[in-house]
Protein backbone atom coordinates (compact mmCIF):
# COMPACT_ATOMS: atom_id res chain seq x y z
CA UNK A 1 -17.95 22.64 -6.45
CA UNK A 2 -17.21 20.97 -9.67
CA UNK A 3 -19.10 18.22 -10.85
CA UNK A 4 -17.14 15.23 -12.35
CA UNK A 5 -18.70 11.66 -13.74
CA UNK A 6 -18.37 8.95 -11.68
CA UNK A 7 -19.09 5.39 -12.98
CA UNK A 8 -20.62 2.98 -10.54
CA UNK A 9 -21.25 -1.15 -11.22
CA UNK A 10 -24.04 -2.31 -9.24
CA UNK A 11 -25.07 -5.81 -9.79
CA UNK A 12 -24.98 -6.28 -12.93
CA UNK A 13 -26.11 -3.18 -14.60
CA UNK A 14 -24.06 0.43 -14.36
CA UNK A 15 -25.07 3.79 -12.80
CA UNK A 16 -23.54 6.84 -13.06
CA UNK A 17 -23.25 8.44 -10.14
CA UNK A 18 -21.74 12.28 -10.03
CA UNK A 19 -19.71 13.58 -7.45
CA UNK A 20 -21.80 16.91 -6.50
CA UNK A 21 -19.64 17.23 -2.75
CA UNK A 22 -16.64 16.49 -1.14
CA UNK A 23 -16.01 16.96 2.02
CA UNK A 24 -13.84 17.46 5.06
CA UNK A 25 -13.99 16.15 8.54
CA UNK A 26 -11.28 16.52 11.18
CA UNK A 27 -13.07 13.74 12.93
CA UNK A 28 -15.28 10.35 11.90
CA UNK A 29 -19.00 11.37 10.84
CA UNK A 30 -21.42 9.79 12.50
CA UNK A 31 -21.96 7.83 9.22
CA UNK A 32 -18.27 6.52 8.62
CA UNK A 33 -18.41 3.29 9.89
CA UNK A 34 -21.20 2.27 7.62
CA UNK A 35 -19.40 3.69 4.77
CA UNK A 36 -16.76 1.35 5.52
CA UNK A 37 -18.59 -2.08 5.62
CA UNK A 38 -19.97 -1.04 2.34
CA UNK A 39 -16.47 -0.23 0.63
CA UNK A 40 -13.37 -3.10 0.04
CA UNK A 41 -11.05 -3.86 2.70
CA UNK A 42 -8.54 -1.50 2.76
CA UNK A 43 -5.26 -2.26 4.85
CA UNK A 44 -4.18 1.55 4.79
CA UNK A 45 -7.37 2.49 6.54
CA UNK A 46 -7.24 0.51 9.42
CA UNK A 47 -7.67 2.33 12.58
CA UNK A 48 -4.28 1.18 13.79
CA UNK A 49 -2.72 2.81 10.50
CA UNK A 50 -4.28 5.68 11.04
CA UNK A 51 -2.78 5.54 14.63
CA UNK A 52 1.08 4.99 13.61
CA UNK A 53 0.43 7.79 10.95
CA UNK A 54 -0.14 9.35 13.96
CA UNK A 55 2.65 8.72 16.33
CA UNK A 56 4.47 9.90 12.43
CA UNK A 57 3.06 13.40 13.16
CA UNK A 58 0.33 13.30 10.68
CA UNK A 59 -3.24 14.67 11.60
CA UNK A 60 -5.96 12.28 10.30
CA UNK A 61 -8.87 13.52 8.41
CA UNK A 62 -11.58 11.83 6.40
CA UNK A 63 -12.72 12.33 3.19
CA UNK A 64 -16.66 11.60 1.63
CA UNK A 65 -17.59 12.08 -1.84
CA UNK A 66 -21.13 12.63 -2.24
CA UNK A 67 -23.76 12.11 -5.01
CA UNK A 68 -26.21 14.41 -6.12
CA UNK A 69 -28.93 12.10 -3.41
CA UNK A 70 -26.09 12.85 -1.05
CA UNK A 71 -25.14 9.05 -1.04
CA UNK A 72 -21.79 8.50 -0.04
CA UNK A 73 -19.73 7.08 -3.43
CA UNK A 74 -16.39 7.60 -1.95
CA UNK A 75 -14.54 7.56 0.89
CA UNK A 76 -10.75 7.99 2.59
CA UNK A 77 -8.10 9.28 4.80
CA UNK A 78 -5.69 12.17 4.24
CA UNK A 79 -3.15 13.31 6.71
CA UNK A 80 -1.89 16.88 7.43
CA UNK A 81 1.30 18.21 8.91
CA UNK A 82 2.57 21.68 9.85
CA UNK A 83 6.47 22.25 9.70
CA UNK A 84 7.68 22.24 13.15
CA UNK A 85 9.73 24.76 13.12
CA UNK A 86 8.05 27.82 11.05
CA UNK A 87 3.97 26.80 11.92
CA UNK A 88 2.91 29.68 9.89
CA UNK A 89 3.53 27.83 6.67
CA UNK A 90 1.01 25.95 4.37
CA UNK A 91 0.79 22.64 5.89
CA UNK A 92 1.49 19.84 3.58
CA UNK A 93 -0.74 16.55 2.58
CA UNK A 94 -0.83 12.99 1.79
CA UNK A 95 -2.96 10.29 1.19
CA UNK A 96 -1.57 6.66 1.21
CA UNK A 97 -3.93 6.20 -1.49
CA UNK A 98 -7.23 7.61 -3.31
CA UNK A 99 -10.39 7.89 -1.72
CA UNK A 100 -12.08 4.26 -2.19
CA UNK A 101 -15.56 3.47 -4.11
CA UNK A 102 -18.35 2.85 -1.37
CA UNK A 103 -19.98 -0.58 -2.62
CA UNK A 104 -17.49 -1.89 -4.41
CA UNK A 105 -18.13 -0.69 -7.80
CA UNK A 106 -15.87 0.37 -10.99
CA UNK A 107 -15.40 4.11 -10.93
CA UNK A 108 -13.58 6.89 -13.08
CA UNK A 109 -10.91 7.46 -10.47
CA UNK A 110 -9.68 10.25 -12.82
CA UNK A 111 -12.49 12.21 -11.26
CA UNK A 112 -11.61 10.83 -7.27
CA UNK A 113 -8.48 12.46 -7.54
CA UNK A 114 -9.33 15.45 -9.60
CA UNK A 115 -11.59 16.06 -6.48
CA UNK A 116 -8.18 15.22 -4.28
CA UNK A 117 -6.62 18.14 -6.06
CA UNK A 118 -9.48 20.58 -5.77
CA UNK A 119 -9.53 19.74 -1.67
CA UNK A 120 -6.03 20.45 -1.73
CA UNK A 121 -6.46 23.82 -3.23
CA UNK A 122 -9.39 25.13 -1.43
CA UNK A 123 -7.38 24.09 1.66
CA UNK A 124 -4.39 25.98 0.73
CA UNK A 125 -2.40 22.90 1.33
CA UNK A 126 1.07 23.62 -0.66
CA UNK A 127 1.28 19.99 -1.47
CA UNK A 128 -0.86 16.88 -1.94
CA UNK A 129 1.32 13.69 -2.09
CA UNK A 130 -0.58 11.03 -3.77
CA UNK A 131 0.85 7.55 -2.97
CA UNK A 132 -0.96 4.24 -4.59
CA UNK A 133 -0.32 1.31 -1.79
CA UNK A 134 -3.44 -0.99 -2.76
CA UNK A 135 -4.30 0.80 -6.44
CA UNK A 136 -6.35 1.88 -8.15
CA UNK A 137 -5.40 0.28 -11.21
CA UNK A 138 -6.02 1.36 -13.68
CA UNK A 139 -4.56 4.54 -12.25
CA UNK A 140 -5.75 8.31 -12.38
CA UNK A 141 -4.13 10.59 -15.03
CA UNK A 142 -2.47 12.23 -12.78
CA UNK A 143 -0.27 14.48 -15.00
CA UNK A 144 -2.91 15.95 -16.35
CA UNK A 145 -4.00 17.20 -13.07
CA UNK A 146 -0.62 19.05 -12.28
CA UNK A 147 1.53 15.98 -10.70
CA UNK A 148 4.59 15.07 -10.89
CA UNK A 149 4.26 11.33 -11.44
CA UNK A 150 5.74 7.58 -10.78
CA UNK A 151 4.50 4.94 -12.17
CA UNK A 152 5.10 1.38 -10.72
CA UNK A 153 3.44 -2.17 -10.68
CA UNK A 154 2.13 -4.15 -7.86
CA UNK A 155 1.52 -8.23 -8.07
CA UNK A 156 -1.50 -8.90 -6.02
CA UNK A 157 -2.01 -12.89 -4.86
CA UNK A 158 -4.92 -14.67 -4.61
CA UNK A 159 -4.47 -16.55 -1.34
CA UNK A 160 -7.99 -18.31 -1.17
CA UNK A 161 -7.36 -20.77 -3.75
CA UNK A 162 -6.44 -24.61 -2.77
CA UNK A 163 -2.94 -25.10 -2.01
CA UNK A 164 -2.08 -27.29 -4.32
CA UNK A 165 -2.97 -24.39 -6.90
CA UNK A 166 -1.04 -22.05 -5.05
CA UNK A 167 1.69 -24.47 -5.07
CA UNK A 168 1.33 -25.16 -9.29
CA UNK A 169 1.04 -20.95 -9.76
CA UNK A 170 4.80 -20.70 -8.41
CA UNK A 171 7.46 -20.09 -10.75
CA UNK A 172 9.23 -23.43 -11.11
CA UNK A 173 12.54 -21.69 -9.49
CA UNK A 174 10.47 -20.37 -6.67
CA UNK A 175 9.46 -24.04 -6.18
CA UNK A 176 12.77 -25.45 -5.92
CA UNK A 177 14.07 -22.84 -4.04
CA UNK A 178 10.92 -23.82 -1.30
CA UNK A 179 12.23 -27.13 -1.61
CA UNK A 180 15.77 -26.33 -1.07
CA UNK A 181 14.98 -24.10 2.34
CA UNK A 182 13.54 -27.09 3.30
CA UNK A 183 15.57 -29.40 3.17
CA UNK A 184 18.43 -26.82 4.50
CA UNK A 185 15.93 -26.86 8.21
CA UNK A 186 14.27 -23.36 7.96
CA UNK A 187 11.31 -22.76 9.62
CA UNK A 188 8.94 -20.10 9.25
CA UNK A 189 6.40 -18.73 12.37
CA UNK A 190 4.68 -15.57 13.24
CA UNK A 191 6.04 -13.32 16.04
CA UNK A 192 4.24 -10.64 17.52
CA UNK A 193 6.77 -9.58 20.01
CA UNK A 194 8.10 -6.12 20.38
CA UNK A 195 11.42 -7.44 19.93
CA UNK A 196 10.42 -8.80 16.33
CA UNK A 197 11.58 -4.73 15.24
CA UNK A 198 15.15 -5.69 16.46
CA UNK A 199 14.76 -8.45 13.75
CA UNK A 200 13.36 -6.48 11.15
CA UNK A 201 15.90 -3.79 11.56
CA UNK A 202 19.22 -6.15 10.93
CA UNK A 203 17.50 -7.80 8.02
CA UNK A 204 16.31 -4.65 6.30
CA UNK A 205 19.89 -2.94 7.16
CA UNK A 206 21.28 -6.63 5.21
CA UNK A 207 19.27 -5.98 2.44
CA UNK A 208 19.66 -2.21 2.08
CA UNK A 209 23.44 -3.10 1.60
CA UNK A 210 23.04 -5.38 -0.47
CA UNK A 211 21.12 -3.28 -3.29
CA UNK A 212 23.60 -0.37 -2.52
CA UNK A 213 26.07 -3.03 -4.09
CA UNK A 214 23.88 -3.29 -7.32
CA UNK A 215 23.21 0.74 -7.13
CA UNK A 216 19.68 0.37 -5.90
CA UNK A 217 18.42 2.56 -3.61
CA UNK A 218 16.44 1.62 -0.15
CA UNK A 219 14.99 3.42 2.68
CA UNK A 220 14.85 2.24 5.84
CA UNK A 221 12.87 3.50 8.84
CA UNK A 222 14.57 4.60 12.39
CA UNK A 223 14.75 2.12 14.94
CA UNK A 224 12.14 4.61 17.14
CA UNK A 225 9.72 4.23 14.08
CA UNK A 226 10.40 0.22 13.85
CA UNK A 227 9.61 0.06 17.32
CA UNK A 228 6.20 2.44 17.29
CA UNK A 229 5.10 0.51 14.25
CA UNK A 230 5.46 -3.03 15.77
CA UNK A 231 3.48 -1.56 18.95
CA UNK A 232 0.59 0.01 17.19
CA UNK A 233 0.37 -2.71 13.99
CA UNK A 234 1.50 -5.97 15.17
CA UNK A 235 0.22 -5.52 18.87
CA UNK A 236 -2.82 -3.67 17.75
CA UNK A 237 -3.96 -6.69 15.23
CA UNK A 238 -3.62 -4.79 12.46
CA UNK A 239 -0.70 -6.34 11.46
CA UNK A 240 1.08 -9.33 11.53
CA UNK A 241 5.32 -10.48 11.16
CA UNK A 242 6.61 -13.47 10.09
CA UNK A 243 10.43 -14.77 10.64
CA UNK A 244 12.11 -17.38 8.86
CA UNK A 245 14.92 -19.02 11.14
CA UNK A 246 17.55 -21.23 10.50
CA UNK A 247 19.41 -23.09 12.88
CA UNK A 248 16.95 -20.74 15.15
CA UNK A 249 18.68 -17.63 13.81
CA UNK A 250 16.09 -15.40 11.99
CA UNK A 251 17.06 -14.71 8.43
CA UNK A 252 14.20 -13.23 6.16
CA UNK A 253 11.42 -11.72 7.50
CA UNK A 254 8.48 -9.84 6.36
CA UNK A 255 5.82 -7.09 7.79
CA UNK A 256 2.28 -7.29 6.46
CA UNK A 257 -0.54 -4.99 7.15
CA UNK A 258 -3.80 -6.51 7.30
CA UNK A 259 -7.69 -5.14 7.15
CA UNK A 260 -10.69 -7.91 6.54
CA UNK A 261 -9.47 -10.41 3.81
CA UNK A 262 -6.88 -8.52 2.20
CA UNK A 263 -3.01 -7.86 3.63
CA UNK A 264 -0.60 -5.89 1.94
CA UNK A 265 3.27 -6.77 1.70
CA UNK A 266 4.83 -3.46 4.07
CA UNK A 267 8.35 -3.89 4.28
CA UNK A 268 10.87 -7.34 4.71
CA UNK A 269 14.58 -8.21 4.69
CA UNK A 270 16.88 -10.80 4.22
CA UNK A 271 20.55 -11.43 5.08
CA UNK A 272 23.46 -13.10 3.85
CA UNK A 273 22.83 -17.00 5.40
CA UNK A 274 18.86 -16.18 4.36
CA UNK A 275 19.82 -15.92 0.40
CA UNK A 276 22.17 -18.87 0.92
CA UNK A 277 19.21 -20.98 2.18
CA UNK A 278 16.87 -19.93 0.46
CA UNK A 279 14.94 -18.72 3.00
CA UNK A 280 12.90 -15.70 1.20
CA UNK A 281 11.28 -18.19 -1.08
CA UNK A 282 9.84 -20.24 1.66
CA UNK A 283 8.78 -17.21 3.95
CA UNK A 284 6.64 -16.51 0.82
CA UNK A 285 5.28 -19.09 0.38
CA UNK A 286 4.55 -20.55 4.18
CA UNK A 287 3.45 -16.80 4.42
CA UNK A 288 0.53 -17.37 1.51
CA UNK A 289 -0.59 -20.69 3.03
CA UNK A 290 -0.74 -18.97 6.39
CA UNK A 291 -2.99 -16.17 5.11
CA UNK A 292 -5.46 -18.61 3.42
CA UNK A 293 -5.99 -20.46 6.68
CA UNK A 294 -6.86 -17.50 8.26
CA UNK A 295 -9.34 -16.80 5.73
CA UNK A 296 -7.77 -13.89 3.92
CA UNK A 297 -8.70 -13.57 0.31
CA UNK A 298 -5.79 -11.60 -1.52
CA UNK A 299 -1.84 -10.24 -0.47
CA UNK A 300 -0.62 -7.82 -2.01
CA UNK A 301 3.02 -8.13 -2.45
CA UNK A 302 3.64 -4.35 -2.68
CA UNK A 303 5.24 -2.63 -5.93
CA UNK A 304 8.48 -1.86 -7.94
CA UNK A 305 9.14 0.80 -10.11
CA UNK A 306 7.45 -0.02 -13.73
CA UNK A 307 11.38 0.51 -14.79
CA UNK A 308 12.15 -2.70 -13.34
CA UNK A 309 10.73 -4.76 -15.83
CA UNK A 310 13.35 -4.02 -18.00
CA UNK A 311 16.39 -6.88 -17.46
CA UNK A 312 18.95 -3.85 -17.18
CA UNK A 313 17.44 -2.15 -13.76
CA UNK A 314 18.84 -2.67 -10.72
CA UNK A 315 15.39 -3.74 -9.53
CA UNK A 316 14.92 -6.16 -12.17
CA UNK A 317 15.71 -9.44 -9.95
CA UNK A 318 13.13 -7.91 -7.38
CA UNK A 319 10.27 -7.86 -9.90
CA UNK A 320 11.38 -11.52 -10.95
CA UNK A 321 10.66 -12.42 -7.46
CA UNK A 322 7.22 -10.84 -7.09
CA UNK A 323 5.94 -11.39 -10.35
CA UNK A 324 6.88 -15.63 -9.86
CA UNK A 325 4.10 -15.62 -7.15
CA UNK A 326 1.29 -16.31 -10.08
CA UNK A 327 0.05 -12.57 -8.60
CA UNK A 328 -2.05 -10.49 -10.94
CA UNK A 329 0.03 -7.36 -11.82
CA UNK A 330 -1.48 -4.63 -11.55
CA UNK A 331 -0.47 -0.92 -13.11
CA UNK A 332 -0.48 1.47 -10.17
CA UNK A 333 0.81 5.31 -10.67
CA UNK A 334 1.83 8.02 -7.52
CA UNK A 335 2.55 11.79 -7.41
CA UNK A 336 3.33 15.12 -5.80
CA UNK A 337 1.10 18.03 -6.63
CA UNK A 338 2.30 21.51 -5.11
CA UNK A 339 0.41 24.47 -4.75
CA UNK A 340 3.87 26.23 -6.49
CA UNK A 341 3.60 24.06 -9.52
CA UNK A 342 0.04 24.72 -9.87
CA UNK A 343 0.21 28.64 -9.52
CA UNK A 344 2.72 28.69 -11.95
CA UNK A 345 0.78 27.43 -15.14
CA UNK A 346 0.34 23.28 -13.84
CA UNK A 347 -3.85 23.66 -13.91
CA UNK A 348 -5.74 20.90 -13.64
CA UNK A 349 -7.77 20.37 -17.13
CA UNK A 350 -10.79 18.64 -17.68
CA UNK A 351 -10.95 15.59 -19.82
CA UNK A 352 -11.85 16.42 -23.31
């Protein structure tokens, strides 16, 4: 195994910590709950996640990184599949995001997924897909480990502050447009009905046409997937929906997944009466003010290509939108490694 530096904050001093083992387990060691309570709240690692991923087709594993004391330093979930129809192939991995730092402390992720990569080789997986929902950020070099990369931002909100700060943080047009949905009669509530993935599916088949028309690209889930993800997110607590309606007729909604403090934006839509009311803006909002009574701490709003900063993307009005939230952005980066790419010259190198 190699051996890769791994910077840890404790406290207020910093130990490095290196990662002498990481290892495999088809089900949770007896240790993985404590791991947990000492890493952040993660959203993708929820137990209901890990259930839908499930119902997806996707066998769970779980991941520790070990120090030379063999003290946990990391810790995640990667999912395997086999193709249906030839078995006999390499099965193919993901991870919705990197392994996590046990305690809370800064790391090199460079070396977390450098590890990722190694797992995936000794595995004979013939790909890893390396997704960033929640970070890290600063993100892993991940080209220089053999992947083909995206890079995109996410705008993460800090939902325990006073209202009235939350409130002064908007973009002044967000603010009026609250107003305006206001005064138009749209209400916002949380539903936690099955039905709520009838809702979700018109509004995210609105909005899919919608950025066809501006030659933006969406994909939607399958109304069998809607449905298994309200029953094992929403119904399962791990999750939670919330509807704007006006004149009772929902019109912007959005799905949040939710672990501890932190929630994390999943998926939303809004149709044609919604945008002339306004109603996005307020869901956001009455959706942040909902969160902080609760007693979350942060919402992540989810990301956008890093493209769409640029005024001439077709995804530029969506960043607008996020980034008017005062959110922190934050400079995530995903990829694809395959065991093709890699035997053909794509090694991974170590850091010079």
């Amino acid at each position: 195994m190699l051996r890769h530096d791994l910077s840890l904050r404790e406290n207020m001093g910093t130990e490095t910590a290196v990662i002498s083992n990481c290892l495999l387990f088809d089900d949770p060691p007896p240790e993985w709950p404590s791991v947990l309570e000492r890493a952040p709240a993660v959203p993708h690692f929820s137990e209901a996640w890990i259930r839908f991923r499930r119902s997806q087709g996707w066998k769970d594993s779980r991941v520790l990184m070990l120090a030379d004391d063999a003290r946990p330093v990391a810790a995640g979930v990667v999912y395997v599949k086999s193709s249906r129809w030839k078995p006999w192939k390499r099965k193919q991995a993901r991870v919705d995001l990197l392994p996590v730092m046990v305690e809370g402390g800064a790391a090199d992720v460079h070396g977390v997924a450098r590890e990722m990569v190694e797992l995936a080789r000794r595995q004979r997986w013939s790909s890893l897909e390396v997704d960033s929902f929640g970070g890290p950020s600063p993100p892993p070099r991940l080209a220089e480990l053999g992947l083909e990369t995206r890079h995109r931002f996410e705008f993460v909100v800090d939902v325990a502050r006073e209202t009235g700060e939350l409130w002064s943080g908007l973009k002044q047009s967000h603010r009026r447009k609250v107003r305006k949905a206001e005064a138009e009669g749209v209400r916002v509530a949380e539903e936690t009905s099955l039905a709520a993935a009838v809702i979700l599916e018109a509004l995210q088949e609105s909005t899919k046409e919608r950025r066809a028309e501006r030659g933006e690209e969406m994909q939607l889930m399958d109304s069998a997937g809607l449905h298994s993800m309200m029953q094992h997110l929403v119904q399962g607590e791990a999750a939670r929906m919330m509807v704007a309606r006006a004149d009772g007729e929902p019109v912007s909604t959005m799905l949040l997944l939710q672990n501890g403090d932190a929630a994390y934006y999943l998926m939303g839509g809004t149709n044609e009466h919604g945008l002339h009311t306004n109603a996005a803006s307020l869901l956001f909002f009455s959706t942040l003010v909902h969160l902080k009574e609760r007693g979350f701490r942060t919402l992540n709003l989810g990301g956008v290509p890093q493209g769409a900063q640029n005024e001439t993307s077709a995804a530029n009005g969506l960043y607008r939108f996020k980034d008017g939230w005062a959110a922190v952005r934050r400079e995530c980066q995903s990829g694809v490694w395959t065991a093709t790419a890699s035997a053909s010259g794509a090694r991974t190198r170590s850091p010079v």
